[in-house]
Protein backbone atom coordinates (compact mmCIF):
# COMPACT_ATOMS: atom_id res chain seq x y z
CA UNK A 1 0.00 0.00 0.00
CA UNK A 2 2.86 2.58 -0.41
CA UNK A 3 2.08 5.19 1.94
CA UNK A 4 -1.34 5.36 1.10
CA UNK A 5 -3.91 4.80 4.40
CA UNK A 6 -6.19 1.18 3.66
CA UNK A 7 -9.80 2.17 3.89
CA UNK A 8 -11.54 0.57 7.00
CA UNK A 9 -12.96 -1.88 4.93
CA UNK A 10 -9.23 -3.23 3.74
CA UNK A 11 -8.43 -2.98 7.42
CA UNK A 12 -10.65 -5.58 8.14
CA UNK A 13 -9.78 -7.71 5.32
CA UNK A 14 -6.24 -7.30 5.88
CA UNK A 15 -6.15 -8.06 9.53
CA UNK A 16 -7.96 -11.23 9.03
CA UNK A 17 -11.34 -10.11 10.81
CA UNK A 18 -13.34 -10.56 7.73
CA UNK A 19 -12.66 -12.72 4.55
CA UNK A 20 -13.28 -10.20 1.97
CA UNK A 21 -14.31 -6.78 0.90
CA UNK A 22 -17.60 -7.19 0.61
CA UNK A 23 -18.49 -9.01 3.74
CA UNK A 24 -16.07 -5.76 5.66
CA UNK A 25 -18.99 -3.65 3.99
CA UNK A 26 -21.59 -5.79 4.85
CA UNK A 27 -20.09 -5.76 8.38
CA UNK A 28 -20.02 -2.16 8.76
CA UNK A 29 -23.64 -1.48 7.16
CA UNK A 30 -25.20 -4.37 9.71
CA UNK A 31 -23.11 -1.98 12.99
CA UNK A 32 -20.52 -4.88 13.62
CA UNK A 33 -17.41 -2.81 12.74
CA UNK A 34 -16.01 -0.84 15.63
CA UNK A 35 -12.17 1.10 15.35
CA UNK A 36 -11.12 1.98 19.04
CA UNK A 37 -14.58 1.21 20.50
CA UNK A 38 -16.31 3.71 18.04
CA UNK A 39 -18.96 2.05 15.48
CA UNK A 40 -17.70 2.68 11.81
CA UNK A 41 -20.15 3.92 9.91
CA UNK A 42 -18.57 4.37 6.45
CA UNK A 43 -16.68 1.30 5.05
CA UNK A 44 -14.83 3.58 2.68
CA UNK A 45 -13.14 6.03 4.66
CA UNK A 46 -9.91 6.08 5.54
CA UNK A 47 -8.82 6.75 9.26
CA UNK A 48 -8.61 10.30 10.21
CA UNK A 49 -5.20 11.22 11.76
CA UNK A 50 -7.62 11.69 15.23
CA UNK A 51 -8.52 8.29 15.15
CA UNK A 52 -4.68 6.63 15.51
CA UNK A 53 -3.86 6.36 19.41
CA UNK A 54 -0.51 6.71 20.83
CA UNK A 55 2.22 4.95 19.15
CA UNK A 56 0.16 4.84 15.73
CA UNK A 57 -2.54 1.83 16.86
CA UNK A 58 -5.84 1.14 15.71
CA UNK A 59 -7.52 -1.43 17.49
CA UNK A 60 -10.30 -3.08 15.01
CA UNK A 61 -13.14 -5.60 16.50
CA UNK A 62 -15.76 -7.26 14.01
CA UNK A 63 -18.58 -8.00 17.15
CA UNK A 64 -17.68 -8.50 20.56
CA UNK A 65 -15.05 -10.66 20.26
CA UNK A 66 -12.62 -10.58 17.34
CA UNK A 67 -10.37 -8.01 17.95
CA UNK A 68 -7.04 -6.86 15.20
CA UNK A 69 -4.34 -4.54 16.04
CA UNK A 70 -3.11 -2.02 13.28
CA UNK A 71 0.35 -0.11 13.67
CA UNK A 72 0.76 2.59 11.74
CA UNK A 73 4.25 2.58 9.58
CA UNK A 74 5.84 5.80 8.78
């Protein structure tokens, strides 16, 4: 990905939390996609520089209990 941000939708794809594209979308539009506790409410968007925590994390969850950790590379 080159420096370019993944949409929250690759996110979950590429973390493993959802098999594919589509079902990341489907995820999201049924309010089972959360990024740091917050519901995601647009599978396209990319994370906002606001929404990285200290040390560059994301912490994805797909329900209650599947939960990815995203680091940030510069």
């Amino acid at each position: 990905m080159d420096g370019e941000v993944p949409t929250f939708a690759q996110l979950f794809q590429l973390t493993g939390l959802v098999g594919s594209l589509s079902e990341a979308r489907r995820t999201v539009k049924e309010g089972g996609a959360y990024v740091n506790n917050e519901r995601v409410t647009d599978a396209d968007a990319v994370p906002a520089p606001r929404d990285w925590l200290a040390g560059g994390w994301l912490v994805l969850r797909r329900g209650k209990r599947s939960v990815a950790g995203v680091q940030r590379t510069v």
